[in-house]
C-alpha atoms as a PDB file:
ATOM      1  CA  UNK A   1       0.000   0.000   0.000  1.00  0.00           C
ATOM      2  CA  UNK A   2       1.488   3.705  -0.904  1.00  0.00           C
ATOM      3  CA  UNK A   3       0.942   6.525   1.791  1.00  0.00           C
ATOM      4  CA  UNK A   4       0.434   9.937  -0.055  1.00  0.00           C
ATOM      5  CA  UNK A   5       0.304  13.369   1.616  1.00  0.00           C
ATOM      6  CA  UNK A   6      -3.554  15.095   2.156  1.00  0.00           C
ATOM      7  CA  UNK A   7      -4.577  18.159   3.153  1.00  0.00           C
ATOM      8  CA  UNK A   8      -7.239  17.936   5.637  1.00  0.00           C
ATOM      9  CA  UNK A   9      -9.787  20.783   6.647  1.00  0.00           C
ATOM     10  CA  UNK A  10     -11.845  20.445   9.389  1.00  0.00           C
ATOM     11  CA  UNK A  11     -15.430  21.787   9.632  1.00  0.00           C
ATOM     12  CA  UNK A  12     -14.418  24.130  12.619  1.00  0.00           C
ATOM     13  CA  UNK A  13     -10.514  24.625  14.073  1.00  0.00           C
ATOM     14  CA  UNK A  14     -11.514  23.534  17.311  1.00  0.00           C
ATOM     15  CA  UNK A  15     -12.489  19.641  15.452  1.00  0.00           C
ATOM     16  CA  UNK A  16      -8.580  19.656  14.554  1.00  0.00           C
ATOM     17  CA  UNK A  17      -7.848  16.979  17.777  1.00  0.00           C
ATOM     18  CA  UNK A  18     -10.803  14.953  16.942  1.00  0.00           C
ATOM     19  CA  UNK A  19      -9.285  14.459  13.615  1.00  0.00           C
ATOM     20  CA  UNK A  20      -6.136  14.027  14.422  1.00  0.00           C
ATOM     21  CA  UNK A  21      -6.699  11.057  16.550  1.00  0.00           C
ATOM     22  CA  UNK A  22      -8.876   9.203  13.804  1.00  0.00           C
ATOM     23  CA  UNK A  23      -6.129  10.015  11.202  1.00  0.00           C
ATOM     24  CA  UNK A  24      -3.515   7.944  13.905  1.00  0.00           C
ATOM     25  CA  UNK A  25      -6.442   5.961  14.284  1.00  0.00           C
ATOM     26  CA  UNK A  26      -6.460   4.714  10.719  1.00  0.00           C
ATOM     27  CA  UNK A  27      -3.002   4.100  10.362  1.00  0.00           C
ATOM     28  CA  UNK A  28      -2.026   7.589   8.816  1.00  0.00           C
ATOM     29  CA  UNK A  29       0.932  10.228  10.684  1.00  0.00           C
ATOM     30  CA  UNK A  30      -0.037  13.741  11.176  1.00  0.00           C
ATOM     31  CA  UNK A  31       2.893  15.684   9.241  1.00  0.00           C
ATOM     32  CA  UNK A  32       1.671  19.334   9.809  1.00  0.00           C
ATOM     33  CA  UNK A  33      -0.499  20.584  12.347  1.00  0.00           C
ATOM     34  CA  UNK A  34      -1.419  24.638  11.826  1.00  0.00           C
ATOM     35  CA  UNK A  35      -3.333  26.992  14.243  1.00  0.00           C
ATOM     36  CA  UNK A  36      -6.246  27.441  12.084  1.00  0.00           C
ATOM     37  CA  UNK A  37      -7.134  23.741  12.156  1.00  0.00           C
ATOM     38  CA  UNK A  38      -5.757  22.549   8.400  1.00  0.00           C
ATOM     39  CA  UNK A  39      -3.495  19.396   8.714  1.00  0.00           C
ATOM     40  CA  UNK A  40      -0.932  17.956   6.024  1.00  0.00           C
ATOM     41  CA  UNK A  41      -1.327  13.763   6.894  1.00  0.00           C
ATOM     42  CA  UNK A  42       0.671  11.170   5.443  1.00  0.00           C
ATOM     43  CA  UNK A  43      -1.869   7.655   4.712  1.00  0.00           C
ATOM     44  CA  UNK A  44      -3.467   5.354   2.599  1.00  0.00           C
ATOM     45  CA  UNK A  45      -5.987   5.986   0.176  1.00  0.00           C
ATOM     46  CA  UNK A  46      -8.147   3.768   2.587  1.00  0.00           C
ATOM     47  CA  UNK A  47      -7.586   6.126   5.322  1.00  0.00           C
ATOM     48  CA  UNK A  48      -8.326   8.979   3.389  1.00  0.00           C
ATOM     49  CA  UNK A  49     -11.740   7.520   2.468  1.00  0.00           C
ATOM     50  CA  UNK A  50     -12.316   6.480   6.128  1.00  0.00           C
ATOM     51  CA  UNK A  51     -11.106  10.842   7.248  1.00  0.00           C
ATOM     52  CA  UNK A  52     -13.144  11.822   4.088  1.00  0.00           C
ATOM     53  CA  UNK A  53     -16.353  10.470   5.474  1.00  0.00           C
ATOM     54  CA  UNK A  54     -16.089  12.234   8.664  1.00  0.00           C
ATOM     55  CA  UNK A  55     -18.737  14.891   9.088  1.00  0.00           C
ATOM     56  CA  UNK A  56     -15.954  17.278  10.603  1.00  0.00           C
ATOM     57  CA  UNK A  57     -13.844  17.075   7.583  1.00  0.00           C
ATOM     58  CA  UNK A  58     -15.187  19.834   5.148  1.00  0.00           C
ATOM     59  CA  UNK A  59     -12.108  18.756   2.296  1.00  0.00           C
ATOM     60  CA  UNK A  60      -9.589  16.117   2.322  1.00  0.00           C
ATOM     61  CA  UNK A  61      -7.436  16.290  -0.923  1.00  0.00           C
ATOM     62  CA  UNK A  62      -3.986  15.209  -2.287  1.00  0.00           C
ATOM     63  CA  UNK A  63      -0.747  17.046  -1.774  1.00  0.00           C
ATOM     64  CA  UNK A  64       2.280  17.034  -3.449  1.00  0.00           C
ATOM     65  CA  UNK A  65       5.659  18.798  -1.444  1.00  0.00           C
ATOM     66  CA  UNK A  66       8.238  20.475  -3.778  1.00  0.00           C
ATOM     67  CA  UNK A  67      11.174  21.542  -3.161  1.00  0.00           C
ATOM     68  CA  UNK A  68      11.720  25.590  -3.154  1.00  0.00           C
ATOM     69  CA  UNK A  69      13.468  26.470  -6.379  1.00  0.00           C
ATOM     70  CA  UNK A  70      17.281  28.636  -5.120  1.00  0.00           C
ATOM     71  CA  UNK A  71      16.899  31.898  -6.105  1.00  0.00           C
ATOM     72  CA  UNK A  72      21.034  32.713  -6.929  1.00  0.00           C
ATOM     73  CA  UNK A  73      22.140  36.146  -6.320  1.00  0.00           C
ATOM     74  CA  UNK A  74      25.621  37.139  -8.339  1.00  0.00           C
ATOM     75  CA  UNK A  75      27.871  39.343  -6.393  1.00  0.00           C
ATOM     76  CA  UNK A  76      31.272  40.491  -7.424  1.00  0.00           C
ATOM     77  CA  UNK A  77      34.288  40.455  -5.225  1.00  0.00           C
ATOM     78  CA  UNK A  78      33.068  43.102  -2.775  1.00  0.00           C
ATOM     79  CA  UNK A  79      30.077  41.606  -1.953  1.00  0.00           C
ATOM     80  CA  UNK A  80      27.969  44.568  -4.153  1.00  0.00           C
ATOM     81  CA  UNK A  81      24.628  42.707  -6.324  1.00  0.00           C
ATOM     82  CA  UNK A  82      25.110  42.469  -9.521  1.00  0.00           C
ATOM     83  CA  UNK A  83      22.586  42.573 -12.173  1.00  0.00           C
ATOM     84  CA  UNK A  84      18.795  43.284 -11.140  1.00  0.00           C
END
């Protein structure tokens, strides 16, 4: 079975421990846990049905993490930007 990464947001913030506990209750890992309730899990599709279903879940949907593209400054010597 493959895990993928969901976002996960709850009817109301305060539902976000409820939730929680039935995504560890399913088998899935919380990855991300943020102050207005939204959590990043990491679980089966199986689990994601079973946290889909919940009537505090308002959206449960795929995530993919990227890495941040490195922005690259040129300098000269001195330390002084060059270019834009």
């Amino acid at each position: 079975m493959t895990q993928r990464h969901y976002l996960i947001v709850p009817t109301v913030a305060t539902a976000q421990r409820r939730v929680r506990e039935a995504i560890v209750g399913a088998g899935g890992m919380v990855v991300l846990a943020a102050r207005s309730g939204v959590l990043v899990a990491r679980m089966t599709d199986a689990a994601k049905e079973a946290i889909a279903g919940r009537h505090d879940v308002g959206h449960c949907g795929g995530v993919d993490f990227a890495p941040r593209p490195i922005r690259r400054i040129r300098v000269d010597q001195d330390g002084n930007r060059i270019g834009r």
